[in-house]
C-alpha atoms as a PDB file:
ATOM      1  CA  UNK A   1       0.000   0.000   0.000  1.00  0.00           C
ATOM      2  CA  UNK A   2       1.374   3.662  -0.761  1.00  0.00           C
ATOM      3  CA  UNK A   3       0.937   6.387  -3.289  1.00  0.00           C
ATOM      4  CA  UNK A   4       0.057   5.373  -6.506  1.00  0.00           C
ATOM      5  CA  UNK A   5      -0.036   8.875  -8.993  1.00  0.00           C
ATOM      6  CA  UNK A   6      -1.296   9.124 -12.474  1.00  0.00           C
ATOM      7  CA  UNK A   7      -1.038  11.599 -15.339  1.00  0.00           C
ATOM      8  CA  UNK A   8      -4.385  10.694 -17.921  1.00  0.00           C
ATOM      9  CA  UNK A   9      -4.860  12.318 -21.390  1.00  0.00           C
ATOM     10  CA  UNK A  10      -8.385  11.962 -21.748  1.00  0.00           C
ATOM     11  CA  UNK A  11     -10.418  12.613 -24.886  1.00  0.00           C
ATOM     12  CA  UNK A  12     -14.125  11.168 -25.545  1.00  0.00           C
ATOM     13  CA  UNK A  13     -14.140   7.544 -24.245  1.00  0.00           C
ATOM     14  CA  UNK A  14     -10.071   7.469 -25.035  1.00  0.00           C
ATOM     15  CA  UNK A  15      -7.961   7.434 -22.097  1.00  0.00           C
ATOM     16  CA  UNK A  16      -4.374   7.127 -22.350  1.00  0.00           C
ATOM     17  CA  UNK A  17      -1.827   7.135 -19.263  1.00  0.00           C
ATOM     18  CA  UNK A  18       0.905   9.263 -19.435  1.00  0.00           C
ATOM     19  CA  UNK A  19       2.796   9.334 -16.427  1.00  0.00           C
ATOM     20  CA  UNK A  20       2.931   7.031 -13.621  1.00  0.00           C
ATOM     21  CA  UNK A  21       4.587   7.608 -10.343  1.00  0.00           C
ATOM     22  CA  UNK A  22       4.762   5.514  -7.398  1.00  0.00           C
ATOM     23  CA  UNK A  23       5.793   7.444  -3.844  1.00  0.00           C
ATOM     24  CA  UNK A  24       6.899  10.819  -5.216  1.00  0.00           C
ATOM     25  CA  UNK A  25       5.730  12.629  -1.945  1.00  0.00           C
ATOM     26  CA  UNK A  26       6.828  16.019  -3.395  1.00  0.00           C
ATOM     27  CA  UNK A  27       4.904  15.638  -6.636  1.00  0.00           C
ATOM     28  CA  UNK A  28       1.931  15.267  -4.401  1.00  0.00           C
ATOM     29  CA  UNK A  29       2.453  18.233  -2.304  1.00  0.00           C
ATOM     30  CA  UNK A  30       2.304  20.311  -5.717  1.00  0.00           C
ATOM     31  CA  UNK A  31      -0.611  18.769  -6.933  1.00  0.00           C
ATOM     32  CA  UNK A  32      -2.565  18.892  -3.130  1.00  0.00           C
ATOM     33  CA  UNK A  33      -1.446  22.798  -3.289  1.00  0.00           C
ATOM     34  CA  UNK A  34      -3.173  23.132  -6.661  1.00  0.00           C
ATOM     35  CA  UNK A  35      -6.385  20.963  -5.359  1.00  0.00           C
ATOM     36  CA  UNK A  36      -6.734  23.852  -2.785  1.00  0.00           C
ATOM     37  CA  UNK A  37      -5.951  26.432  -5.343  1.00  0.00           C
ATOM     38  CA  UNK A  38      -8.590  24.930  -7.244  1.00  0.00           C
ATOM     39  CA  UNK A  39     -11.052  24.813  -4.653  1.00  0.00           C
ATOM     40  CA  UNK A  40     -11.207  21.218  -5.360  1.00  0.00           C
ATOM     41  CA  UNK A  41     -10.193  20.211  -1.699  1.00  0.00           C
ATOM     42  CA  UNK A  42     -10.217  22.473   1.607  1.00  0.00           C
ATOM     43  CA  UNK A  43      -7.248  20.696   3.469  1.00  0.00           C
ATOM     44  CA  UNK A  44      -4.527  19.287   1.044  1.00  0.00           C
ATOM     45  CA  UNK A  45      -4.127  16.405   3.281  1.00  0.00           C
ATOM     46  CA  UNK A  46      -8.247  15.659   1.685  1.00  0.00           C
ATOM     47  CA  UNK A  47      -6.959  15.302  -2.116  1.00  0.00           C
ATOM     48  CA  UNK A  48      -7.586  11.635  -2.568  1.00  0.00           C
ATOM     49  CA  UNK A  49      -9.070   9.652  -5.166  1.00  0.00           C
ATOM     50  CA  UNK A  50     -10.154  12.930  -6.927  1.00  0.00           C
ATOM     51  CA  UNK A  51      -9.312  13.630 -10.732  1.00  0.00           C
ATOM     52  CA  UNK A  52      -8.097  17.050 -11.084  1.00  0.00           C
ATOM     53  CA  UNK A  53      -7.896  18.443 -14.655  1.00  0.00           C
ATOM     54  CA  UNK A  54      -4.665  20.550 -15.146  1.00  0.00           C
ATOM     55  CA  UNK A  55      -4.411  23.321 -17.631  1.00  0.00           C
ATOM     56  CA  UNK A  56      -1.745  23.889 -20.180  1.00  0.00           C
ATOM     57  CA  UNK A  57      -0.707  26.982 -17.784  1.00  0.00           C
ATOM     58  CA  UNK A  58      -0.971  24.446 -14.968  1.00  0.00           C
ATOM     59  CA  UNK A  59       1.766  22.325 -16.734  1.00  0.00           C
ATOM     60  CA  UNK A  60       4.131  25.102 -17.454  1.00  0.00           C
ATOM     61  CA  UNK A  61       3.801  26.224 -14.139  1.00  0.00           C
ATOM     62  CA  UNK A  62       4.614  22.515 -12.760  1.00  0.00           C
ATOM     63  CA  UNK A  63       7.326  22.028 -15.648  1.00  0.00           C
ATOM     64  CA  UNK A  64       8.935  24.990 -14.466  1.00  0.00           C
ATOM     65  CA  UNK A  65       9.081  24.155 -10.539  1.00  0.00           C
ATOM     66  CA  UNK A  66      10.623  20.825 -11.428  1.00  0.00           C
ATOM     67  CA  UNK A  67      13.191  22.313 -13.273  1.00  0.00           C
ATOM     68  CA  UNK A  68      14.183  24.631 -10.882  1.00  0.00           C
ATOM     69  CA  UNK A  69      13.486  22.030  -8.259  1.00  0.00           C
ATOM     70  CA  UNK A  70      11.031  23.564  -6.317  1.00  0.00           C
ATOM     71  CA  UNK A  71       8.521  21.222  -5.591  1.00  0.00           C
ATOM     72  CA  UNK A  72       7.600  21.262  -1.900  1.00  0.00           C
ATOM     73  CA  UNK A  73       8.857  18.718  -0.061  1.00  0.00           C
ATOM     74  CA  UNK A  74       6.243  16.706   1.342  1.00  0.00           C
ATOM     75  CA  UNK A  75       5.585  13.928   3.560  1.00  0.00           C
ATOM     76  CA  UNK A  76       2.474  11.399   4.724  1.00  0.00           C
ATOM     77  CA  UNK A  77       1.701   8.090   6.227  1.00  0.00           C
ATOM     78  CA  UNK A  78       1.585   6.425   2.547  1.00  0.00           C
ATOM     79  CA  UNK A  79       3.722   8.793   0.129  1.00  0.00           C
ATOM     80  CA  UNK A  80       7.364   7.588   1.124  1.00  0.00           C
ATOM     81  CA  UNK A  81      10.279   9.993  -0.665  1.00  0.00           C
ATOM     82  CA  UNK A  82      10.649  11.529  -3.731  1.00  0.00           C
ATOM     83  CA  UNK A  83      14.692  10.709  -4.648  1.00  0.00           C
ATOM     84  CA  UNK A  84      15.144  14.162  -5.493  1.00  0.00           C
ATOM     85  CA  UNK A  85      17.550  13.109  -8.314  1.00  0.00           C
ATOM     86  CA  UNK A  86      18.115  13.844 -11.807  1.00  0.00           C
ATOM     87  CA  UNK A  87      16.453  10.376 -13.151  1.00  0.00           C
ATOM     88  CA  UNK A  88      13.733  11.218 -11.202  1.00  0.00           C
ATOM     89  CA  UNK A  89      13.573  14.841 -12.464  1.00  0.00           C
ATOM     90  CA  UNK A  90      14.268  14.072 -16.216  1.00  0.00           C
ATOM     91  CA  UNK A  91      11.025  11.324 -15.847  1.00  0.00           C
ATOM     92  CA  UNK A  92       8.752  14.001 -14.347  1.00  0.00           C
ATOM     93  CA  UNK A  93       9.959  16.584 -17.217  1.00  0.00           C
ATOM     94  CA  UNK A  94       8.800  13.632 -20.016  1.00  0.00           C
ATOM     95  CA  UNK A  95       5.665  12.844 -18.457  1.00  0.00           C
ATOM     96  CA  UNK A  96       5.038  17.243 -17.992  1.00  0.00           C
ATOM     97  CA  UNK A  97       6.512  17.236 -21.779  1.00  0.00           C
ATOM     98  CA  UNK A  98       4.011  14.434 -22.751  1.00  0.00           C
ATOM     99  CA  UNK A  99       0.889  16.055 -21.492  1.00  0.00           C
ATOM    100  CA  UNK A 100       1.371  19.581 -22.950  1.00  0.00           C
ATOM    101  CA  UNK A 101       1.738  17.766 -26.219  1.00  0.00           C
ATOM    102  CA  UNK A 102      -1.684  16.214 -25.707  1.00  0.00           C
ATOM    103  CA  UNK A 103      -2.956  19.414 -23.890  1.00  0.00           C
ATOM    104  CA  UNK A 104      -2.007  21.371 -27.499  1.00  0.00           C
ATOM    105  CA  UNK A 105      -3.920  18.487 -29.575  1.00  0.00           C
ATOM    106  CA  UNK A 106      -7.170  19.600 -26.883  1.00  0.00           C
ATOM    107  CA  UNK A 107      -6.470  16.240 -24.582  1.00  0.00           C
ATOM    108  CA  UNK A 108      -7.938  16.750 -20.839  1.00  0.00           C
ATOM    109  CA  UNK A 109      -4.647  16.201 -19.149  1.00  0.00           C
ATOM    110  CA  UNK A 110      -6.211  14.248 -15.444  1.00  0.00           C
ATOM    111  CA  UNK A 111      -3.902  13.460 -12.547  1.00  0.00           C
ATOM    112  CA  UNK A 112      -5.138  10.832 -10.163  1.00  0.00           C
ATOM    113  CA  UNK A 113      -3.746   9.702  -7.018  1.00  0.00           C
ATOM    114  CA  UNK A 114      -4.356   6.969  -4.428  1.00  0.00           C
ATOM    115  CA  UNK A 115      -2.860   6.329  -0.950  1.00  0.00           C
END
């Protein structure tokens, strides 16, 4: 049992999966943040199981944070550690890279998580 986290491009009854992540604890502190900003959640520690949609300015916004490594670093019961290395940083930059090109072809871009 942990953190499971998924990036979705979603169009009509096509779904295709992105990005997957498994215990990247500061990944999910970004994303909770932006389930508050989004009114989605009230407590970031509540963003479970929801899909959130991200917007192409969403993605930039995240893209750029990874690369200038300022994701939040984060911790819960079930997220573990993110490695805070470059593998792990070039991987999030595909999967960001990946959903702006879907984003651009009008995709939904989703991320789900589960803990």
């Amino acid at each position: 049992m942990g953190l499971d986290q998924y990036l979705i491009a979603s169009k009509g009854d096509e779904e295709h999966q992105i990005g997957l992540w498994r215990k990247h604890a500061n990944l999910q502190g970004w994303m909770e943040k932006l389930a508050v900003k989004k009114r989605l959640v009230k407590n970031p520690s509540d963003f479970n199981c929801i899909d959130m949609y991200l917007t192409r300015d969403d993605l930039v916004d995240l893209e750029q944070d990874i690369e200038n490594n300022n994701l939040p670093h984060t911790t819960g019961f079930f997220f573990g550690e993110s490695y805070n290395d470059n593998a792990e940083k070039e991987l999030d930059l595909l999967y960001v890279d990946n959903a702006k090109q879907y984003s651009d072809m009008n995709w939904n871009i989703i991320y789900k998580c589960w803990w």
